[in-house]
N, C-alpha and C. Protein backbone atom coordinates (compact mmCIF):
# COMPACT_ATOMS: atom_id res chain seq x y z
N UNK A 1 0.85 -1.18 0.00
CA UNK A 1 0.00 0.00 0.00
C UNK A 1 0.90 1.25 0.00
N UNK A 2 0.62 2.34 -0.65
CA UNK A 2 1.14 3.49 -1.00
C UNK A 2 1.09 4.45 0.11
N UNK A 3 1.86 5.17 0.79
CA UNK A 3 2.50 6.22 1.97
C UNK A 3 1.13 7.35 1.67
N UNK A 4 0.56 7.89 2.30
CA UNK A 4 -0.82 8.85 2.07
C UNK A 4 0.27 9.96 3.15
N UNK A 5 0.36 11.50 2.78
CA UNK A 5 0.81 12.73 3.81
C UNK A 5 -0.48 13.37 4.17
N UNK A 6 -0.44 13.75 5.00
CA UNK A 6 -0.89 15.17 5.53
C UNK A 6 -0.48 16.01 6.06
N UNK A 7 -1.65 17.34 6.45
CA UNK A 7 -0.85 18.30 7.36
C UNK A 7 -1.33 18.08 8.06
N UNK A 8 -0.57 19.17 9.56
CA UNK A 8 -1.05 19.58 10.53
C UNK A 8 -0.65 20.96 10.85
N UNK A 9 -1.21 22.18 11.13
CA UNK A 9 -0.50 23.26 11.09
C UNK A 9 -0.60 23.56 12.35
N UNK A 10 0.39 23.83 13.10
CA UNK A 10 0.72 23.85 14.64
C UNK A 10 0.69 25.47 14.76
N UNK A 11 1.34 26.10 14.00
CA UNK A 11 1.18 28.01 14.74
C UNK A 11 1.51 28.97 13.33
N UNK A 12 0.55 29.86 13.77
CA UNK A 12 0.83 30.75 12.59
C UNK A 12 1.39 32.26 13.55
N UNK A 13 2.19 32.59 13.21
CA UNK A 13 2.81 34.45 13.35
C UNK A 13 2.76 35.16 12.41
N UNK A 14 2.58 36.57 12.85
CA UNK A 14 1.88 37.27 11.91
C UNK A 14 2.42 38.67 12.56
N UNK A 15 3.11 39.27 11.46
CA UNK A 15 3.42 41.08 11.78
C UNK A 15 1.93 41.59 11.73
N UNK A 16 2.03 42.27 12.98
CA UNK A 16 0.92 43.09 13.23
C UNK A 16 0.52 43.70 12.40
N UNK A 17 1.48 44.85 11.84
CA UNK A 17 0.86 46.00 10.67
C UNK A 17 2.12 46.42 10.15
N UNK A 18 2.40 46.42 8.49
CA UNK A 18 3.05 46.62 7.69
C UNK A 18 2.11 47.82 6.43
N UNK A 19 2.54 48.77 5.89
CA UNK A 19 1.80 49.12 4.99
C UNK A 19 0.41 49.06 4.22
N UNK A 20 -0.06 49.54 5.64
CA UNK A 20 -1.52 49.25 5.97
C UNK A 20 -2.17 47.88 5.81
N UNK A 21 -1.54 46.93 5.64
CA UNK A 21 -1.90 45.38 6.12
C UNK A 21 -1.98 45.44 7.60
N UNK A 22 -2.84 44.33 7.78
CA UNK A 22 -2.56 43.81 9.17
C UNK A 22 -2.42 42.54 9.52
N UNK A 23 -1.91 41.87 10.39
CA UNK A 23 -1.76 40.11 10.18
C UNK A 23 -1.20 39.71 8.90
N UNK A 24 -0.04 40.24 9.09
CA UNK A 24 0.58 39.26 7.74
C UNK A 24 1.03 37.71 8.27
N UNK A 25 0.93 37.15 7.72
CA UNK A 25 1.33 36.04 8.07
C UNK A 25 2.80 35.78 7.56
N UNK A 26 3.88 35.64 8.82
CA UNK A 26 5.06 35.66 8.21
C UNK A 26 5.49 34.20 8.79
N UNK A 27 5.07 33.66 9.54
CA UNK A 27 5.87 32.00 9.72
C UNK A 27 4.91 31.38 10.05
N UNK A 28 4.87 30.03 9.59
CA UNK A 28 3.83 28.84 9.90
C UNK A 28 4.71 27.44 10.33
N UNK A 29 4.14 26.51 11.37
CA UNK A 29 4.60 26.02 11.91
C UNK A 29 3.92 24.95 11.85
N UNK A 30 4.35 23.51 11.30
CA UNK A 30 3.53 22.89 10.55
C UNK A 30 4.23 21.10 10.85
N UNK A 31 3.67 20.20 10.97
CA UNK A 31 3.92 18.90 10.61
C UNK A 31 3.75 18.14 9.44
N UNK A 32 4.53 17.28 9.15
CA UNK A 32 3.92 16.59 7.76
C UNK A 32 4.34 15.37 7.98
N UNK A 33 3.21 14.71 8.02
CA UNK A 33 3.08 13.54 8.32
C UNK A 33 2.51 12.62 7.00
N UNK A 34 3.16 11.16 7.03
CA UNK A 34 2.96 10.01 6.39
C UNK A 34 2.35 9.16 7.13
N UNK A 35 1.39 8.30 6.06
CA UNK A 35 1.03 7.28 7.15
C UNK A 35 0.90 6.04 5.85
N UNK A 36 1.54 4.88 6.56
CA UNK A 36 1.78 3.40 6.04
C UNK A 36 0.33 2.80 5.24
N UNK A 37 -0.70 3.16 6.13
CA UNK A 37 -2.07 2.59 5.88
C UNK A 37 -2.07 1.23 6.50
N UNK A 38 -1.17 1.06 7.31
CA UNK A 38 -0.98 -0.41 8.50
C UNK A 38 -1.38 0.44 9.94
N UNK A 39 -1.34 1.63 10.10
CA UNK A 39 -1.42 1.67 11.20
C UNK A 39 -0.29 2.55 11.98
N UNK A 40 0.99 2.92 10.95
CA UNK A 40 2.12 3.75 11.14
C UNK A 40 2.12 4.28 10.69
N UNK A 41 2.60 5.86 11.29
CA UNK A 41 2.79 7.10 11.45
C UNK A 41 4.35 7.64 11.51
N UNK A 42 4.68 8.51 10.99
CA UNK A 42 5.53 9.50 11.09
C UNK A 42 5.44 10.64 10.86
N UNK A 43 6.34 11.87 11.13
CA UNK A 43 6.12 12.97 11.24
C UNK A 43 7.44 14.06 11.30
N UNK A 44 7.25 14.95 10.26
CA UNK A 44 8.39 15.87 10.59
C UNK A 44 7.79 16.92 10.94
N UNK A 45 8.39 17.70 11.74
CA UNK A 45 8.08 19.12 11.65
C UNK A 45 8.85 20.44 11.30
N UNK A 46 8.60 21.23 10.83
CA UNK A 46 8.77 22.43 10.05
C UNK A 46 8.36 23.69 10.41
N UNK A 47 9.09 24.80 10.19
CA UNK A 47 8.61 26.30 10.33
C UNK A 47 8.55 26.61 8.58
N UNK A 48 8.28 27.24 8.56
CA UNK A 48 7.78 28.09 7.08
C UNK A 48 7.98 29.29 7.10
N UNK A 49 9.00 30.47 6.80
CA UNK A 49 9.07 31.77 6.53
C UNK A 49 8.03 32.35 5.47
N UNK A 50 7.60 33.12 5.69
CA UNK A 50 6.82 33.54 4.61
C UNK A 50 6.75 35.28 4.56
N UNK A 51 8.13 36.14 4.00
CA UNK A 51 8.71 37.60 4.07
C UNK A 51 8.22 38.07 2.84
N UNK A 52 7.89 37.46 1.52
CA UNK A 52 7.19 37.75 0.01
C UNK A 52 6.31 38.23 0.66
N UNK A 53 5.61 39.96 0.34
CA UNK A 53 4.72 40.74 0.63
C UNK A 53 4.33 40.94 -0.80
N UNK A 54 2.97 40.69 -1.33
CA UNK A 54 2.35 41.10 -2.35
C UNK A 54 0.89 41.43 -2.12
N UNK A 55 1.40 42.58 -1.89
CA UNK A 55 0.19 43.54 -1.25
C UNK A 55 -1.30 43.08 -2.69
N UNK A 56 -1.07 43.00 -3.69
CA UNK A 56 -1.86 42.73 -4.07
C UNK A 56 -2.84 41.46 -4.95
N UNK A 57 -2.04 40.54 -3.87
CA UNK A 57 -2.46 39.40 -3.39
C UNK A 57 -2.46 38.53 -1.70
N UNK A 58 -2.75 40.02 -1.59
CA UNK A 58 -2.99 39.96 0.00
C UNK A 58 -3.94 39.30 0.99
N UNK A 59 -4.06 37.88 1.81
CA UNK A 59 -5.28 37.40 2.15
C UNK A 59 -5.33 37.70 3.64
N UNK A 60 -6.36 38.97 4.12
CA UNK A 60 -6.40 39.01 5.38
C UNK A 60 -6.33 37.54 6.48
N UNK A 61 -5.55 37.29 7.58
CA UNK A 61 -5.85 36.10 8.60
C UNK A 61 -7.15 35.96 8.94
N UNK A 62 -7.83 36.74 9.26
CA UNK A 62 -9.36 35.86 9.40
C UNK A 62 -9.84 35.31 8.16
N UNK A 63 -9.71 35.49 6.37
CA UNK A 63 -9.93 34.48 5.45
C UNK A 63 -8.89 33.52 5.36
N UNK A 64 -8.15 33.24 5.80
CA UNK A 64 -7.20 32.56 5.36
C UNK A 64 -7.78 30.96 5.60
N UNK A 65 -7.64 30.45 4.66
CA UNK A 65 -7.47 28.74 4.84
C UNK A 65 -6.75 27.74 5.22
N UNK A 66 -7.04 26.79 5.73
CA UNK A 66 -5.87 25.77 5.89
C UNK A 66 -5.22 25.35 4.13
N UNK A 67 -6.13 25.03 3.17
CA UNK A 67 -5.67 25.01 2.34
C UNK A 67 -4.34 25.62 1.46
N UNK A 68 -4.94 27.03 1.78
CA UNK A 68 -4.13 27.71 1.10
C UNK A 68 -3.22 28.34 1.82
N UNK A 69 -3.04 27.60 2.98
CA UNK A 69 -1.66 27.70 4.05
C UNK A 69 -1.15 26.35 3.06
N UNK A 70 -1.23 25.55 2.92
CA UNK A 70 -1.07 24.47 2.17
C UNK A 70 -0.41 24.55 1.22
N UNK A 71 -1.07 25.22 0.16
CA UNK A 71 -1.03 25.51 -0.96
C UNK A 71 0.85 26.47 -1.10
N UNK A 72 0.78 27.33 0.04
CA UNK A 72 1.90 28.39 0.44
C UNK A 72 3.13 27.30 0.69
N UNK A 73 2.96 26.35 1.41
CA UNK A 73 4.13 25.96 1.87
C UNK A 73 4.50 25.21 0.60
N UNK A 74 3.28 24.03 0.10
CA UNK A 74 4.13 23.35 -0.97
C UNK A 74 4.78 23.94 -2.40
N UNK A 75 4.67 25.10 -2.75
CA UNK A 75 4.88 25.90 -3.21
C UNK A 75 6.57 26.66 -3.36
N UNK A 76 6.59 26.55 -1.98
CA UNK A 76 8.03 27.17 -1.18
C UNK A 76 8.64 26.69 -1.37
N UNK A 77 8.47 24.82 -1.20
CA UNK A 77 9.40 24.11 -0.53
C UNK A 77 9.71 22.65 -1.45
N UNK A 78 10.82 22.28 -1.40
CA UNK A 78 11.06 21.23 -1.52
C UNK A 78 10.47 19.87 -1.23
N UNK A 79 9.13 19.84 -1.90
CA UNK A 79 8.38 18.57 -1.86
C UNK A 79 9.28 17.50 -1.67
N UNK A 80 9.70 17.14 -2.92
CA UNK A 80 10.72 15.63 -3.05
C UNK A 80 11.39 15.22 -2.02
N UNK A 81 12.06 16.56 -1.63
CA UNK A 81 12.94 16.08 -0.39
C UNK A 81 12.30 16.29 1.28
N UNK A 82 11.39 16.97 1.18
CA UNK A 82 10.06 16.49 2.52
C UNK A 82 9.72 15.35 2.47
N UNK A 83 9.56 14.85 1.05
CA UNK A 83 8.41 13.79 0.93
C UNK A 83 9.38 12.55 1.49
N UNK A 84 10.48 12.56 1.23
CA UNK A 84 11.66 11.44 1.37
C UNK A 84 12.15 11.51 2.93
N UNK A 85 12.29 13.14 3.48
CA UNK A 85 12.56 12.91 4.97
C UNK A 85 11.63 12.30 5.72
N UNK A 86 10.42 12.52 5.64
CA UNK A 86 9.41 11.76 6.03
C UNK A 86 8.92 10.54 5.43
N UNK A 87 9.23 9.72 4.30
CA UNK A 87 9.42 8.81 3.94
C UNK A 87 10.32 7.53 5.23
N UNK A 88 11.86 7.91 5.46
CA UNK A 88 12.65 7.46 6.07
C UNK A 88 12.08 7.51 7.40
N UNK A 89 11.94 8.69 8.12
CA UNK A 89 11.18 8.50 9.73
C UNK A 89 10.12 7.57 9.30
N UNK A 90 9.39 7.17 8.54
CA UNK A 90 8.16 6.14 8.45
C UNK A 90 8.97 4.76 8.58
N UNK A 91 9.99 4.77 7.66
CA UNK A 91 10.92 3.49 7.62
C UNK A 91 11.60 2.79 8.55
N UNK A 92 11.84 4.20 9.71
CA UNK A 92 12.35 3.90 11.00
C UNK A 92 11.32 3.28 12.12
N UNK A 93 10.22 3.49 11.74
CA UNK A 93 8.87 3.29 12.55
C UNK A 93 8.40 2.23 12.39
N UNK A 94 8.62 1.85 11.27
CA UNK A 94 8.06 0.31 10.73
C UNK A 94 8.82 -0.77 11.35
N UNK A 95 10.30 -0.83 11.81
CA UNK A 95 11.03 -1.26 11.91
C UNK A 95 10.68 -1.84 13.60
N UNK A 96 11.24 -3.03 13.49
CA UNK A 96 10.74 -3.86 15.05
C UNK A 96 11.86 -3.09 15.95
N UNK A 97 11.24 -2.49 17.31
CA UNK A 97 12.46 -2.42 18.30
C UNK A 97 13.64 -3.03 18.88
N UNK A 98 14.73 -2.53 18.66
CA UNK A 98 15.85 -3.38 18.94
C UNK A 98 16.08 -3.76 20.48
N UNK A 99 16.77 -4.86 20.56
CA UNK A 99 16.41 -5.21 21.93
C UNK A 99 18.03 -5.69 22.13
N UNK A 100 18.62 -5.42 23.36
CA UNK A 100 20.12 -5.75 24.00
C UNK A 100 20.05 -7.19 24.01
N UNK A 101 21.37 -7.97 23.42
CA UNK A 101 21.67 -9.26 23.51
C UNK A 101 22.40 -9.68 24.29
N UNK A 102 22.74 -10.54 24.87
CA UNK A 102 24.31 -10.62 25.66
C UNK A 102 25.51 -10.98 24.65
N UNK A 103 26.48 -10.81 24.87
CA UNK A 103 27.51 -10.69 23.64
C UNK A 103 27.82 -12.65 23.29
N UNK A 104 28.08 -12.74 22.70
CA UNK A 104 27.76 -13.95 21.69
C UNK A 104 29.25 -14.18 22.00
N UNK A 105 29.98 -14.17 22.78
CA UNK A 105 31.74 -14.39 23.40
C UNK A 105 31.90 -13.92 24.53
């Protein structure tokens, strides 16, 4: 069965007031998680800068979406290589706990 991600967005910060904006949203704080479809989980977590001001594509914080917090980060960022760090923490998870032997000599 194929690795399914999601988010989770843990905190958003936001400059108060810049050139008559308010709530810009300048960092998001976010998990991205894989899951096996067995029942395992992993998870990285991430901050997100977000300093690109385009005043006229400006989305006040009370419209803002999870989506298109979404939409912002994958955008930014290096999918492939998210998708693979969190790939490997899944790989580590799957894996049976190692357990101390007594030495074999």
């Amino acid at each position: 069965m194929a690795n399914t991600y999601s988010y989770n967005i843990l905190n958003i910060e936001v400059t108060p007031s810049f050139n008559g904006m308010t709530d810009i949203i300048c960092n998001v704080d976010f998990e991205y998680i894989a899951n096996n479809g067995n029942g395992v989980t992993a998870k990285v977590v991430r901050r997100k800068p977000f300093w690109e001001l385009d005043p006229a594509n400006f989305t006040p914080y009370n419209s803002i979406t999870k989506q298109q917090i979404i939409d912002w980060i994958e955008a930014s960022t290096d999918m492939v290589a998210l998708k693979k760090l969190v790939d490997y923490e899944l790989s580590l998870e799957e894996r049976p706990e190692p357990v101390k032997k007594a030495l074999p000599f």
